[in-house]
C-alpha atoms as a PDB file:
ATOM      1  CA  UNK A   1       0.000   0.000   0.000  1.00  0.00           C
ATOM      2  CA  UNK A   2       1.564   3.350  -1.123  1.00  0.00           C
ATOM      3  CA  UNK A   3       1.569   5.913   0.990  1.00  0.00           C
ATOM      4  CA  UNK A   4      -0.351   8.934   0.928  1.00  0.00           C
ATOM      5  CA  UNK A   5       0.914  11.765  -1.223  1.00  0.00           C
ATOM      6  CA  UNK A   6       0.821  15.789   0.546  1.00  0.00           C
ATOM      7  CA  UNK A   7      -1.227  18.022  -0.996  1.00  0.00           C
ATOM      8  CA  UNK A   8       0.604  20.414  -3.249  1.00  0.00           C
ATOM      9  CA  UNK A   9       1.935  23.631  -1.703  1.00  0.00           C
ATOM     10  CA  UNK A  10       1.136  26.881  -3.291  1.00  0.00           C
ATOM     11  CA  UNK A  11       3.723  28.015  -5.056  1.00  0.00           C
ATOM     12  CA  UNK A  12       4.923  31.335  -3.129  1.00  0.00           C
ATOM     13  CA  UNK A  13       4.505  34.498  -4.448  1.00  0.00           C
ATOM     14  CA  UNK A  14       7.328  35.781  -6.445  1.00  0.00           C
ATOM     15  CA  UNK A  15       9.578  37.977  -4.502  1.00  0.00           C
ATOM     16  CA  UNK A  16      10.186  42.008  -6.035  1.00  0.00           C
ATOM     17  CA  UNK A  17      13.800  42.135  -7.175  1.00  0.00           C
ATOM     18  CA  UNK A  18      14.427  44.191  -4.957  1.00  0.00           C
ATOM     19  CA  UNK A  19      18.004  44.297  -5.487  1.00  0.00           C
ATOM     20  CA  UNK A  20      17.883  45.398  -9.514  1.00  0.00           C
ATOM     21  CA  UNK A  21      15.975  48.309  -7.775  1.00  0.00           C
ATOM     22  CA  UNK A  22      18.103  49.295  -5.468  1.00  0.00           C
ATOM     23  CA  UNK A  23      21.711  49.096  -6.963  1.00  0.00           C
ATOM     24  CA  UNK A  24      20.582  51.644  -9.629  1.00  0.00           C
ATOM     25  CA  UNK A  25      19.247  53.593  -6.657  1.00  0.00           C
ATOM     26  CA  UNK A  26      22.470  53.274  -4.602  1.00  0.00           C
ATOM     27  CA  UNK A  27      24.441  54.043  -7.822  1.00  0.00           C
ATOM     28  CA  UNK A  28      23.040  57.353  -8.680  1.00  0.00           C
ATOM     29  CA  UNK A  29      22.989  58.408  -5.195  1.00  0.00           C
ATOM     30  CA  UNK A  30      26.439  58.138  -4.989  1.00  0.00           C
ATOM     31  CA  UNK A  31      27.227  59.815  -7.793  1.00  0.00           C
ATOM     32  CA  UNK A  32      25.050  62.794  -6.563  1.00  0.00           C
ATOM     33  CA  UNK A  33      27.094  62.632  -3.836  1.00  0.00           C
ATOM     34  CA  UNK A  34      30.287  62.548  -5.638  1.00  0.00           C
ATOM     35  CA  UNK A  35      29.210  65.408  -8.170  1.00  0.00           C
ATOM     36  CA  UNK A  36      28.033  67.593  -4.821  1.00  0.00           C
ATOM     37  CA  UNK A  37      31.347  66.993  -3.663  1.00  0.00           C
ATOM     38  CA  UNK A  38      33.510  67.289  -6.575  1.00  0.00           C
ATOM     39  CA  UNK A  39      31.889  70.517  -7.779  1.00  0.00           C
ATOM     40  CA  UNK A  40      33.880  73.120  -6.062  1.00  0.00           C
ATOM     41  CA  UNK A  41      36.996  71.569  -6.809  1.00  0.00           C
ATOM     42  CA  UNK A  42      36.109  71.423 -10.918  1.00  0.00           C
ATOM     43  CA  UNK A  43      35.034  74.829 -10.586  1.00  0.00           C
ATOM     44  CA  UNK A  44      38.226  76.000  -9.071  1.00  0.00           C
ATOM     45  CA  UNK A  45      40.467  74.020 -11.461  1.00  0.00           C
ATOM     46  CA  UNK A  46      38.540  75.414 -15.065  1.00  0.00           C
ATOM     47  CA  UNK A  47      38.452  79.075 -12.998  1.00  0.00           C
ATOM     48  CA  UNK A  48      42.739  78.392 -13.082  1.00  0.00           C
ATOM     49  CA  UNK A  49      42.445  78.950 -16.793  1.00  0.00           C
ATOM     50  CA  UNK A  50      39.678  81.274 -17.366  1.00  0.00           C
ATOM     51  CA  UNK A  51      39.939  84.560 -18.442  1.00  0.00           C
ATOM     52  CA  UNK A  52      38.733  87.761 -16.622  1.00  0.00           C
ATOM     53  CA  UNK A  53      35.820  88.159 -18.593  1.00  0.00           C
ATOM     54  CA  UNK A  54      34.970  84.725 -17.635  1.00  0.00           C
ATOM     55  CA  UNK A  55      35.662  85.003 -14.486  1.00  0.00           C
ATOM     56  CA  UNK A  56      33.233  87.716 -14.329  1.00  0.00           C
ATOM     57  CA  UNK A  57      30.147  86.301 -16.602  1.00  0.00           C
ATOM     58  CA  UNK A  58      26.400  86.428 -15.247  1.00  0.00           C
ATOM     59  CA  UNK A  59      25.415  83.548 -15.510  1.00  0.00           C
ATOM     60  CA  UNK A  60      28.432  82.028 -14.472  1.00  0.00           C
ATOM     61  CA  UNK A  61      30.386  79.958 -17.392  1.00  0.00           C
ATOM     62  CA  UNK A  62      31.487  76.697 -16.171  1.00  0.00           C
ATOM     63  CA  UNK A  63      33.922  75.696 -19.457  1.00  0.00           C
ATOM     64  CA  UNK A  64      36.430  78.486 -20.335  1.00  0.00           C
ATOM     65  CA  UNK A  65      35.505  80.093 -23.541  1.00  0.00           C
ATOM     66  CA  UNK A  66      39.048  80.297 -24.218  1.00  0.00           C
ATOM     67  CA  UNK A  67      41.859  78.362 -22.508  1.00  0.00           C
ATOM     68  CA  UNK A  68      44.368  80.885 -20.826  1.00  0.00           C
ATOM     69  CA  UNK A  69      47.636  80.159 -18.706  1.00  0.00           C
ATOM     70  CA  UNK A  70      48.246  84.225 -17.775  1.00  0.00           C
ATOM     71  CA  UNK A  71      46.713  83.639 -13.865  1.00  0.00           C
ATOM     72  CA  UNK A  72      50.030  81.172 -13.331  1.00  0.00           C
ATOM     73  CA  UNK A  73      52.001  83.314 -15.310  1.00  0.00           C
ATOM     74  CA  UNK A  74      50.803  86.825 -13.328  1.00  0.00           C
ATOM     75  CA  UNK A  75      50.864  84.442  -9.801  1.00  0.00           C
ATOM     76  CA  UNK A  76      54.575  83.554 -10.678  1.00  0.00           C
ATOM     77  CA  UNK A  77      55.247  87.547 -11.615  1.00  0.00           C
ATOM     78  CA  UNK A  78      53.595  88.813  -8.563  1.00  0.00           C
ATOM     79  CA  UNK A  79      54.752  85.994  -5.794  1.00  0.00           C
ATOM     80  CA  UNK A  80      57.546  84.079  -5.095  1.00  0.00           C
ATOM     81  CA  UNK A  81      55.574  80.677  -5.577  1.00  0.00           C
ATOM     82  CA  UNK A  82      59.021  78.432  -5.912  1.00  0.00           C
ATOM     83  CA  UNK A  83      60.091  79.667  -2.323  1.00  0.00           C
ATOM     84  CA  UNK A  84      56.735  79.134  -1.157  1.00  0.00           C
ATOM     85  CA  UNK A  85      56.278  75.544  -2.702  1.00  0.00           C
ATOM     86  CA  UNK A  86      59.504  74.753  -1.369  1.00  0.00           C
ATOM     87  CA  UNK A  87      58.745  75.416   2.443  1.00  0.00           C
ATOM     88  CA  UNK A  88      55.568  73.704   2.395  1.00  0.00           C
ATOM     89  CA  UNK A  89      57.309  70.918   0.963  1.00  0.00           C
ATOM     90  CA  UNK A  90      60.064  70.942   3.135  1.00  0.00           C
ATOM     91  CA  UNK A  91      57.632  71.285   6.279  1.00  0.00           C
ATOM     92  CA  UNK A  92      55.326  68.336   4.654  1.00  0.00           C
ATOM     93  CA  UNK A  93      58.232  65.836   4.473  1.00  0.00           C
ATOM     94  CA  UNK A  94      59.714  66.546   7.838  1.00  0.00           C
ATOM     95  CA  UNK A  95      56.342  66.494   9.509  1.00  0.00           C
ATOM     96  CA  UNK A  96      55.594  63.191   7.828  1.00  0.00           C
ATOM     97  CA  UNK A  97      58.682  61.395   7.856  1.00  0.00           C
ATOM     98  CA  UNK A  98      58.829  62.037  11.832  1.00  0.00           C
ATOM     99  CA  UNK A  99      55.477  60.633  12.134  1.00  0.00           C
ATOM    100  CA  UNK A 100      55.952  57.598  10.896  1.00  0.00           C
ATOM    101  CA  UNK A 101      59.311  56.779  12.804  1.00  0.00           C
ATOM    102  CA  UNK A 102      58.002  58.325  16.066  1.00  0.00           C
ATOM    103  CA  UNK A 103      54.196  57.346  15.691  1.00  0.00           C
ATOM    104  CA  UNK A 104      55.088  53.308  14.611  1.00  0.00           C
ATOM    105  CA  UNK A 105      57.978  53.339  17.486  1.00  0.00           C
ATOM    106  CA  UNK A 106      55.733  54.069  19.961  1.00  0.00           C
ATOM    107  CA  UNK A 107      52.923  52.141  18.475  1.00  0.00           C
ATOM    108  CA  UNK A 108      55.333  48.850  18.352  1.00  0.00           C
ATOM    109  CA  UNK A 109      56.046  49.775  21.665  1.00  0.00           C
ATOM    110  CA  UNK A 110      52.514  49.977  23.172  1.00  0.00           C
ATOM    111  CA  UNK A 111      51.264  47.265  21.008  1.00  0.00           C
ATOM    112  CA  UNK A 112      54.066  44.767  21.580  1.00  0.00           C
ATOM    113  CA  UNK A 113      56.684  45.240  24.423  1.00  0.00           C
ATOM    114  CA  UNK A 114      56.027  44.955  28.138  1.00  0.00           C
ATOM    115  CA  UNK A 115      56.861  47.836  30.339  1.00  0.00           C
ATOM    116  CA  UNK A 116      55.774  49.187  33.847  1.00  0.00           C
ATOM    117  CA  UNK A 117      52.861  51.921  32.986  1.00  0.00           C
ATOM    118  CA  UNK A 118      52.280  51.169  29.047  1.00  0.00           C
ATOM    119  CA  UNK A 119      48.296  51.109  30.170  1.00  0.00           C
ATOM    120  CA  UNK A 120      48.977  54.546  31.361  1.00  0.00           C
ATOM    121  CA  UNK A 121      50.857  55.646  28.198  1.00  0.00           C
ATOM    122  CA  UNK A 122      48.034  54.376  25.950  1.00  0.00           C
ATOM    123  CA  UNK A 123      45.468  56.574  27.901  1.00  0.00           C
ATOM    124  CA  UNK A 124      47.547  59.571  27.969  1.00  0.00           C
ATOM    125  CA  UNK A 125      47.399  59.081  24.463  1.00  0.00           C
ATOM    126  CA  UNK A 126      43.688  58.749  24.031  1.00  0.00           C
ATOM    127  CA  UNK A 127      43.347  61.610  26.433  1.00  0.00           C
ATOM    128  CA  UNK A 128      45.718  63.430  23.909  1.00  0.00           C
ATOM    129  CA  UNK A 129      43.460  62.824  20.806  1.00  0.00           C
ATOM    130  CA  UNK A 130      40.345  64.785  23.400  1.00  0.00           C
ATOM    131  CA  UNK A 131      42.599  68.111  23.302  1.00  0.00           C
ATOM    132  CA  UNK A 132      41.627  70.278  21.033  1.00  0.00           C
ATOM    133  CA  UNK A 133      44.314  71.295  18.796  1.00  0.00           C
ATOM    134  CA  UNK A 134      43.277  74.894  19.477  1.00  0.00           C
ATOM    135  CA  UNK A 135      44.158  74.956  22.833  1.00  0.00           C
ATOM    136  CA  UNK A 136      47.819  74.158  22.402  1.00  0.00           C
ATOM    137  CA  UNK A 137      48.524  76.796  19.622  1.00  0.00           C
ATOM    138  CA  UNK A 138      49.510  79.296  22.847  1.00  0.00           C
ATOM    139  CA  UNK A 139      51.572  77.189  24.866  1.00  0.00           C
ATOM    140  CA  UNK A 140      53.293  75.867  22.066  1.00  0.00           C
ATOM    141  CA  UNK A 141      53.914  79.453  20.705  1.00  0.00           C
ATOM    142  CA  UNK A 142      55.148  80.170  23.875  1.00  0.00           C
ATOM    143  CA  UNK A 143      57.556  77.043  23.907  1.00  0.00           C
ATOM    144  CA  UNK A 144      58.984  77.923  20.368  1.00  0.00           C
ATOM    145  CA  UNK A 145      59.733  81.592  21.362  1.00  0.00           C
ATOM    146  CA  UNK A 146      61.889  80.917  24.607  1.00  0.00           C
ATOM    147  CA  UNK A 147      63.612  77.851  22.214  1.00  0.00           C
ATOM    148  CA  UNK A 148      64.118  80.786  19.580  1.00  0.00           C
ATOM    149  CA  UNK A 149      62.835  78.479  17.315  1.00  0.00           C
ATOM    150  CA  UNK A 150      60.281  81.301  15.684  1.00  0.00           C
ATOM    151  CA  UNK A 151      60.757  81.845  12.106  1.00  0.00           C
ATOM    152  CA  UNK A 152      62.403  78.640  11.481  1.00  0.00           C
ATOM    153  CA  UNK A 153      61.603  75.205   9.729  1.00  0.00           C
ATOM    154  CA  UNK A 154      62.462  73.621  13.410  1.00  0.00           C
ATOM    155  CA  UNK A 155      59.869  75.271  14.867  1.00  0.00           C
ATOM    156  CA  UNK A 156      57.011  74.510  11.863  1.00  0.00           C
ATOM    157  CA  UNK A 157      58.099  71.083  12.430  1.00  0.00           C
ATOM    158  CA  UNK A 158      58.630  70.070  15.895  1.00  0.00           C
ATOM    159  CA  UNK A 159      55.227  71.060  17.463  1.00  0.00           C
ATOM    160  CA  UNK A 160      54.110  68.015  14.641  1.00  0.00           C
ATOM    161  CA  UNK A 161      56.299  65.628  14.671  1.00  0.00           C
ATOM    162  CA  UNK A 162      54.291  62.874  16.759  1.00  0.00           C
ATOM    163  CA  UNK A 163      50.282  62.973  16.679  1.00  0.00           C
ATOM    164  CA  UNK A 164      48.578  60.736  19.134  1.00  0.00           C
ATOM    165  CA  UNK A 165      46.216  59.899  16.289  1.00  0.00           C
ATOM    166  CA  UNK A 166      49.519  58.033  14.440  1.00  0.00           C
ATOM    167  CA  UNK A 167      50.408  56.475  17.513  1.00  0.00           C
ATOM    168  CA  UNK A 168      46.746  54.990  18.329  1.00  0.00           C
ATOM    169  CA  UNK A 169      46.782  53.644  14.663  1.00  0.00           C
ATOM    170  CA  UNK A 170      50.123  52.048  14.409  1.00  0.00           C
ATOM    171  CA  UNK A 171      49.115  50.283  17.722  1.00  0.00           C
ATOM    172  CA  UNK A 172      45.664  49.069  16.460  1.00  0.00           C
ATOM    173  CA  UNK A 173      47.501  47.525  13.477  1.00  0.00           C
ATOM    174  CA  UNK A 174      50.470  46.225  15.326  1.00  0.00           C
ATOM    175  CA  UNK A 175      48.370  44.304  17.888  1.00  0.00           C
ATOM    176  CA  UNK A 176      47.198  42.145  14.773  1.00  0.00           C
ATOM    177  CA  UNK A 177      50.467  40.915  14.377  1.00  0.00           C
ATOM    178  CA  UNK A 178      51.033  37.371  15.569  1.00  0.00           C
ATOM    179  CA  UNK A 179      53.242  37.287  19.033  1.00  0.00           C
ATOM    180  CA  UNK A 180      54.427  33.518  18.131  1.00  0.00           C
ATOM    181  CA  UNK A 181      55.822  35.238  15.215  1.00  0.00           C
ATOM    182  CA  UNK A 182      57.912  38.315  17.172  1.00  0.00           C
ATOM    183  CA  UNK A 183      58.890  35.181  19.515  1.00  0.00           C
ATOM    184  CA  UNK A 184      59.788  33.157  16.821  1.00  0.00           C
ATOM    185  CA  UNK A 185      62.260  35.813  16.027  1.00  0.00           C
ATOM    186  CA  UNK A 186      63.327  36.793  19.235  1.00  0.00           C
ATOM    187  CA  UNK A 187      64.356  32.842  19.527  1.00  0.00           C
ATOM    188  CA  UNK A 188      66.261  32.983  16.537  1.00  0.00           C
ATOM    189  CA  UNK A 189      68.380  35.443  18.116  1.00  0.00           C
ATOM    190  CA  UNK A 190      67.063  38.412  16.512  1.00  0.00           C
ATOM    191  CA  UNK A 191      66.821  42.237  18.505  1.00  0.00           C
ATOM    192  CA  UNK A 192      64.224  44.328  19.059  1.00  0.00           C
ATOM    193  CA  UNK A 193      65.427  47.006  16.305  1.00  0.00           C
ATOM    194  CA  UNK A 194      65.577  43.930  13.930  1.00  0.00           C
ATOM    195  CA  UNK A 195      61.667  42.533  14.398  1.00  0.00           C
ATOM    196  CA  UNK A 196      60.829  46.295  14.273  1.00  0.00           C
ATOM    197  CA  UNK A 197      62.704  46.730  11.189  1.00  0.00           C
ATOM    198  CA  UNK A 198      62.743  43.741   9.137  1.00  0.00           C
ATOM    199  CA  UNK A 199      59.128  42.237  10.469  1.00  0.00           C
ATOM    200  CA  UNK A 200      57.115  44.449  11.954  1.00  0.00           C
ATOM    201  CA  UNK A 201      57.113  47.571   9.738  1.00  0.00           C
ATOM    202  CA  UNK A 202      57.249  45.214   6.100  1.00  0.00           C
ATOM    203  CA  UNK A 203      53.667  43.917   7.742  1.00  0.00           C
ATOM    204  CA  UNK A 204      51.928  47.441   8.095  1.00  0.00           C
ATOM    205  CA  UNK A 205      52.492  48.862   5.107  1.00  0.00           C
ATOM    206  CA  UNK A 206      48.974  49.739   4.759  1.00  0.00           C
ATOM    207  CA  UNK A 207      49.133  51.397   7.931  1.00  0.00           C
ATOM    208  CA  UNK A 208      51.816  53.598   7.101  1.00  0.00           C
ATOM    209  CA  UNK A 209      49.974  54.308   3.473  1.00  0.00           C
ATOM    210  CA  UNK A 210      47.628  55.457   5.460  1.00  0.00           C
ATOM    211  CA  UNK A 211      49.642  57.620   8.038  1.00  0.00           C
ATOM    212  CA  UNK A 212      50.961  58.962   5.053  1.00  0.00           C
ATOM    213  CA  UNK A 213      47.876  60.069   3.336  1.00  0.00           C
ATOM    214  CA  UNK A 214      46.281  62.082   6.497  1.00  0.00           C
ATOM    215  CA  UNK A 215      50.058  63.919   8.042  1.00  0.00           C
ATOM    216  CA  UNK A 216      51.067  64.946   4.449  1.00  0.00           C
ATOM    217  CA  UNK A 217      47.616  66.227   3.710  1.00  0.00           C
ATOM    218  CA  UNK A 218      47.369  68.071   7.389  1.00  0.00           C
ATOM    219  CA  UNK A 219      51.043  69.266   6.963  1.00  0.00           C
ATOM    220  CA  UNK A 220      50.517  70.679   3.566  1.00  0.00           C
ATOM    221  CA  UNK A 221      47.176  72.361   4.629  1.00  0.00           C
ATOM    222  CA  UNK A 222      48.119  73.892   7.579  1.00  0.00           C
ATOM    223  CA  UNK A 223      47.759  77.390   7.720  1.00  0.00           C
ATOM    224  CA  UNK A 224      46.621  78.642  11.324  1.00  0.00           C
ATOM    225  CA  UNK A 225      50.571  77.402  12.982  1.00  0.00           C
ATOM    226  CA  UNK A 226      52.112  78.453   9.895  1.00  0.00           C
ATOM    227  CA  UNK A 227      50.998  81.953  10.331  1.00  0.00           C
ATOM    228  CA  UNK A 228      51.511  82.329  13.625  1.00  0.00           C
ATOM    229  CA  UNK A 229      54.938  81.114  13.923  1.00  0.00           C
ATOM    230  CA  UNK A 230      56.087  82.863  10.891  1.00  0.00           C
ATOM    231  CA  UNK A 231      57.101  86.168  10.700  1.00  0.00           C
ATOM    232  CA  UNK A 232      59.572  86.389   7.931  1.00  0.00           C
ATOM    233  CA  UNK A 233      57.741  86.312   4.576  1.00  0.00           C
ATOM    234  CA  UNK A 234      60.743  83.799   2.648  1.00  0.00           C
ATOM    235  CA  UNK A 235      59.247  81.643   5.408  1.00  0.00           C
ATOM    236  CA  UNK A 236      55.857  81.593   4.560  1.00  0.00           C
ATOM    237  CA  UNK A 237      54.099  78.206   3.431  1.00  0.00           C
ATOM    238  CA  UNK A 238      52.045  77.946   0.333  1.00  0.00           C
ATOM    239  CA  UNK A 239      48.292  78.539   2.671  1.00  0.00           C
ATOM    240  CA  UNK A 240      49.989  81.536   4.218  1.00  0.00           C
ATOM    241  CA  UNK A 241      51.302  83.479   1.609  1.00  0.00           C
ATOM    242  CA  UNK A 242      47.919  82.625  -0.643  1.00  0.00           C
ATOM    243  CA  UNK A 243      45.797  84.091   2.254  1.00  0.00           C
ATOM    244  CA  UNK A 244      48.230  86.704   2.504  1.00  0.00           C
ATOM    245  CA  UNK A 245      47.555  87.553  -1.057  1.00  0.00           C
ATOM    246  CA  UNK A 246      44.655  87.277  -0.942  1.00  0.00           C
ATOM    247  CA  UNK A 247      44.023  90.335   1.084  1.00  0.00           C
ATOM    248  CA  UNK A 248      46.370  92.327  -0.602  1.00  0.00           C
ATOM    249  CA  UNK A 249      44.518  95.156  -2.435  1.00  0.00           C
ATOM    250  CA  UNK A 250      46.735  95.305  -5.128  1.00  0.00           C
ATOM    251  CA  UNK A 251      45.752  91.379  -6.039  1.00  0.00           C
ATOM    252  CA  UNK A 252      43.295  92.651  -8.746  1.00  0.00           C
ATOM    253  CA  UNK A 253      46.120  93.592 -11.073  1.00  0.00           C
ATOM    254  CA  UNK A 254      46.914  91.190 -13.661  1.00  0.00           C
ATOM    255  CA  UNK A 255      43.812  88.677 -13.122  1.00  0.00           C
ATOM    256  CA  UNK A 256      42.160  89.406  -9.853  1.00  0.00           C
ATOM    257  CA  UNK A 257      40.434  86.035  -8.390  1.00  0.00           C
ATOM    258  CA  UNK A 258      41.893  83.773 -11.313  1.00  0.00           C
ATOM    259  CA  UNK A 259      45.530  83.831  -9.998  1.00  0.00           C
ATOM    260  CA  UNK A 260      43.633  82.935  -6.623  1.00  0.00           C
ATOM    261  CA  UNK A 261      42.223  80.246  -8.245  1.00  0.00           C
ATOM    262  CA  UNK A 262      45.665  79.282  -9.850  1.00  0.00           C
ATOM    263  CA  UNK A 263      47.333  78.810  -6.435  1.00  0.00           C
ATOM    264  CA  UNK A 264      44.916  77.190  -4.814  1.00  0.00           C
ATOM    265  CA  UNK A 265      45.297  74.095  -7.840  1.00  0.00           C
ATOM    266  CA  UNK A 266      48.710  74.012  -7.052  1.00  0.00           C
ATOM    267  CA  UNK A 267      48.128  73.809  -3.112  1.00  0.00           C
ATOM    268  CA  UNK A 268      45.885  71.106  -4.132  1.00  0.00           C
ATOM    269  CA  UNK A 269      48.078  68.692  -7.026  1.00  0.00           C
ATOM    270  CA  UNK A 270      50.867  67.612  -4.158  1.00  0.00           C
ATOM    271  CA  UNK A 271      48.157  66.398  -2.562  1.00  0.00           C
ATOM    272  CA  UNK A 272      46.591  64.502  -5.156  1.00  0.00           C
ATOM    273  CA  UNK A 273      49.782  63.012  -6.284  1.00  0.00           C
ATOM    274  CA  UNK A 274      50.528  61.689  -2.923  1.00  0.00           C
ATOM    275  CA  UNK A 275      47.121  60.381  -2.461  1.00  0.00           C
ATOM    276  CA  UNK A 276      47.224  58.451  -6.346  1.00  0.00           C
ATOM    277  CA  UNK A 277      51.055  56.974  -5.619  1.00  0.00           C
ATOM    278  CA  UNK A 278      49.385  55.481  -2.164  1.00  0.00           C
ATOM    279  CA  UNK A 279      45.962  54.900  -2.691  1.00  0.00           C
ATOM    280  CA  UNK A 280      46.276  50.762  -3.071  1.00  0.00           C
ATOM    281  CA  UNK A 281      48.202  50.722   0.487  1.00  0.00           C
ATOM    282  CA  UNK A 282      45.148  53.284   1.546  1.00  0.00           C
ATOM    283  CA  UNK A 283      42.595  51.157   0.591  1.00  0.00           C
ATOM    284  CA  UNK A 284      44.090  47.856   1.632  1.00  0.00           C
ATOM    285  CA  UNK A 285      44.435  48.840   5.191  1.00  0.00           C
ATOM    286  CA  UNK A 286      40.567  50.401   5.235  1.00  0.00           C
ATOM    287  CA  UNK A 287      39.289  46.569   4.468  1.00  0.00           C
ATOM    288  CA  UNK A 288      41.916  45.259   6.315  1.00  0.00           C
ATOM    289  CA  UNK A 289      41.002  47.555   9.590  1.00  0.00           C
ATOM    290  CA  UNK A 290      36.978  46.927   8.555  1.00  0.00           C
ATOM    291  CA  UNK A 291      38.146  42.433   9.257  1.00  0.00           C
ATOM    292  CA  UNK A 292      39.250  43.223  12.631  1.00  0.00           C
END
């Protein structure tokens, strides 16, 4: 005797697709949101080579009507933009390179090494990344004047040279790094300026990409340190001696807002450049960070 069959099920409804509706959806949002965002910056790169009556139109003309290079050429006449470029650059490197010896020394050290009050190292740094930056522009203006250190690249750099943001990253990374491994080494014979060296730093690349990325790109922008510890005009950073330009009356002569326009793409291209030359390392360590 066979046994009884179950009545057929209904077949269930058929689920909306929802997803073909919402990755179009997702899609153009995000490129409203990239267009939003984008927009001042393509304005201020075509305004580089428009011309004054351009510059001027009602209704404003997004595309130049005609393709003009005399706002770098009148910029280069009227200011000393090698000097300029030069000093931010120098200040950029310095402040950078510092940051990643300093910042992954210390983070190796919190992350990896055993030492009476690292607990209370690590919060001194979190309770350094609750200061304001604001608040330490006096004393530290006050600490570079008795060191005589006003008007000098010492004293644009020094006040920067560790960030307890750098140090709380290179310790988040460092921690995933295997101890058996550091052991393995330390076993073998090898010292601690070896593992941090030869092991340790190869392994956080993307951490230092990204270190990179966010010091240049403060560095280079800085502008409210830079003009107060700066006196001297040859040692005036690119933001500096655009804002100081920019209120100079005389500006107007020789293409007005277009040469402003002009500097301000070539504060911006060092930044690009370093942000295309480590973008892969940038993005690697964003996923990698987002699996921990």
């Amino acid at each position: 005797m066979s046994a009884p069959t179950a009545p057929p099920r209904p077949a269930p409804a058929q689920a909306r697709p929802r997803g073909r509706v919402r990755t179009p959806l997702l899609y153009t949002l995000a490129s409203l949101g990239l267009l939003v965002m984008s927009a001042p910056f393509l304005w201020m790169a075509l305004s580089a080579f428009k011309t004054r009556r351009d510059l001027t139109a009602s209704p404003p003309v997004w595309i130049p009507s005609e393709w003009t290079l005399s706002n770098f050429t009148a910029l280069l006449d009227q200011l000393d933009m090698p000097r300029y470029f030069l000093n931010s650059l120098i200040v950029a490197v310095l402040v950078t390179l510092c940051n990643l010896l300093f910042c992954s020394m210390l983070g190796y050290a919190l992350a990896k090494l055993e030492f009476t009050g690292r607990s209370k190292v690590f919060g001194v740094v979190l309770a350094a990344l609750m200061v304001p930056g604001n608040l330490l522009i006096l004393p530290l203006y006050v600490l570079m004047t008795r060191l005589g250190l006003i008007d000098t690249y010492a004293g644009l750099v020094l006040p920067f040279a560790a960030g307890a943001f750098g140090v709380f990253l290179m310790r988040q990374f460092m921690q995933s790094i295997p101890d058996e491994l550091l052991e393995a080494a330390r076993i073998d014979g090898a010292g601690e300026w070896y593992i941090f060296w030869r092991i340790v730093l190869p392994l956080v690349k993307p951490a230092l990409a990204t270190l990179t990325i966010f010091t240049f790109l403060g560095s280079w922008n800085n502008f409210v340190w830079p003009l107060i510890a700066t006196n001297d005009p040859d040692k005036y950073t690119l933001p500096v001696a655009l804002a100081t330009f920019a209120n100079d009356p005389n500006r107007t002569v020789g293409g007005g807002n277009g040469m402003l326009m002009a500097g301000s793409l070539l504060v911006v291209l060092p930044v690009l450049f370093v942000f295309v030359v480590l973008q892969r390392h940038f993005t690697q360590g964003i996923a990698t960070a987002g699996l921990k």
